[in-house]
Protein backbone atom coordinates (compact mmCIF):
# COMPACT_ATOMS: atom_id res chain seq x y z
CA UNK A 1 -61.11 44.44 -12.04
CA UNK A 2 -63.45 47.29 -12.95
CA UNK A 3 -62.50 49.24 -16.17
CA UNK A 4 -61.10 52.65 -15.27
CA UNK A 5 -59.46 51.43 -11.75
CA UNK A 6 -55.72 50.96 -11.24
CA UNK A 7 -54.37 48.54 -8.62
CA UNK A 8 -53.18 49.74 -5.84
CA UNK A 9 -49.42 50.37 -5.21
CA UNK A 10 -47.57 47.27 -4.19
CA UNK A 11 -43.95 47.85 -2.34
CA UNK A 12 -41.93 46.16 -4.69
CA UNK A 13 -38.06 47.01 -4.92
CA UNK A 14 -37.11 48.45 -8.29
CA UNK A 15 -33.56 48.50 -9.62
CA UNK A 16 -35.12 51.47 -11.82
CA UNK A 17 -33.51 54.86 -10.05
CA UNK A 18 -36.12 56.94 -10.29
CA UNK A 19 -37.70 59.88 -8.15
CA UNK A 20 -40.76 59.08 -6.66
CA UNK A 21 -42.96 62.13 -8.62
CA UNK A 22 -41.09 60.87 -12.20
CA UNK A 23 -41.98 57.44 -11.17
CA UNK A 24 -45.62 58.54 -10.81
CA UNK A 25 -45.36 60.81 -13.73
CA UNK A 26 -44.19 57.90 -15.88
CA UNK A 27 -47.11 55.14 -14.20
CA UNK A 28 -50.01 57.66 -14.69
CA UNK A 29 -49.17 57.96 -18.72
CA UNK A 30 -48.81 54.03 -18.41
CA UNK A 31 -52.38 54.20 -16.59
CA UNK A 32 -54.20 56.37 -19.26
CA UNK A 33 -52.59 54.48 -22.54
CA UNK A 34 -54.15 52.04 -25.31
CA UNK A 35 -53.39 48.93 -25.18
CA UNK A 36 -51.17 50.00 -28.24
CA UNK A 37 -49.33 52.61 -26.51
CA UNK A 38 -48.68 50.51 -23.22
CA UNK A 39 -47.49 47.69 -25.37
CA UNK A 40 -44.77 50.13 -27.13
CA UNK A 41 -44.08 51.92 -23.70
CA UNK A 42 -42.84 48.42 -22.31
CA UNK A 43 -40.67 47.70 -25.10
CA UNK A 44 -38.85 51.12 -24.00
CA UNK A 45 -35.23 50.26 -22.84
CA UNK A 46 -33.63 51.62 -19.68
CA UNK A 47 -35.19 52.58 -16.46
CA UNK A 48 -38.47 53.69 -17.62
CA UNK A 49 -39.07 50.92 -19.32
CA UNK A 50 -38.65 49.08 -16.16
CA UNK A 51 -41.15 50.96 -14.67
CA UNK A 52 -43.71 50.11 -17.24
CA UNK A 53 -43.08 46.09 -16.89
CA UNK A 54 -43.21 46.42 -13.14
CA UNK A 55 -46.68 49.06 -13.13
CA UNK A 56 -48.10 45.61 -16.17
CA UNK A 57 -47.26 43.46 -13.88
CA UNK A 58 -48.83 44.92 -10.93
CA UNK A 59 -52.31 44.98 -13.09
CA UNK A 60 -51.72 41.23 -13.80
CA UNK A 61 -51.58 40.53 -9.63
CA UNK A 62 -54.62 42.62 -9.10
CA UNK A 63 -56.27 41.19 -12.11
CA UNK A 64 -55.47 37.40 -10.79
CA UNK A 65 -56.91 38.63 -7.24
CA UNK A 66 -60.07 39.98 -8.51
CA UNK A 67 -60.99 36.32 -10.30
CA UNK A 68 -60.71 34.51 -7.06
């Protein structure tokens, strides 16, 4: 995956209730962190947390799709 890109939205259901535009709000922070700060935004308990693991493990599908 090139550096600087983010994967592209998968339709995954979320237990997380969360507004769309918070949801964004709170993957676009996730997008622009360290490594540092993403690893210390997933540890985060409760719904946004949630959001966190699932936007990581979104990068971890694009990033196994982009080695084949």
């Amino acid at each position: 995956m090139d550096v600087g890109t983010t994967p592209a939205p998968v339709a995954t259901p979320s237990l997380a209730p969360i507004k769309p535009e918070v949801r964004s709000a709170i993957e676009a922070e996730y997008d622009a962190a360290s490594p540092k700060k993403r690893a210390s935004m997933a540890r985060t308990p409760g719904a946004v947390g949630d959001v966190v693991r699932q936007r990581a493990q979104e990068y971890k599908r694009a990033e196994k799709l982009d080695r084949k």
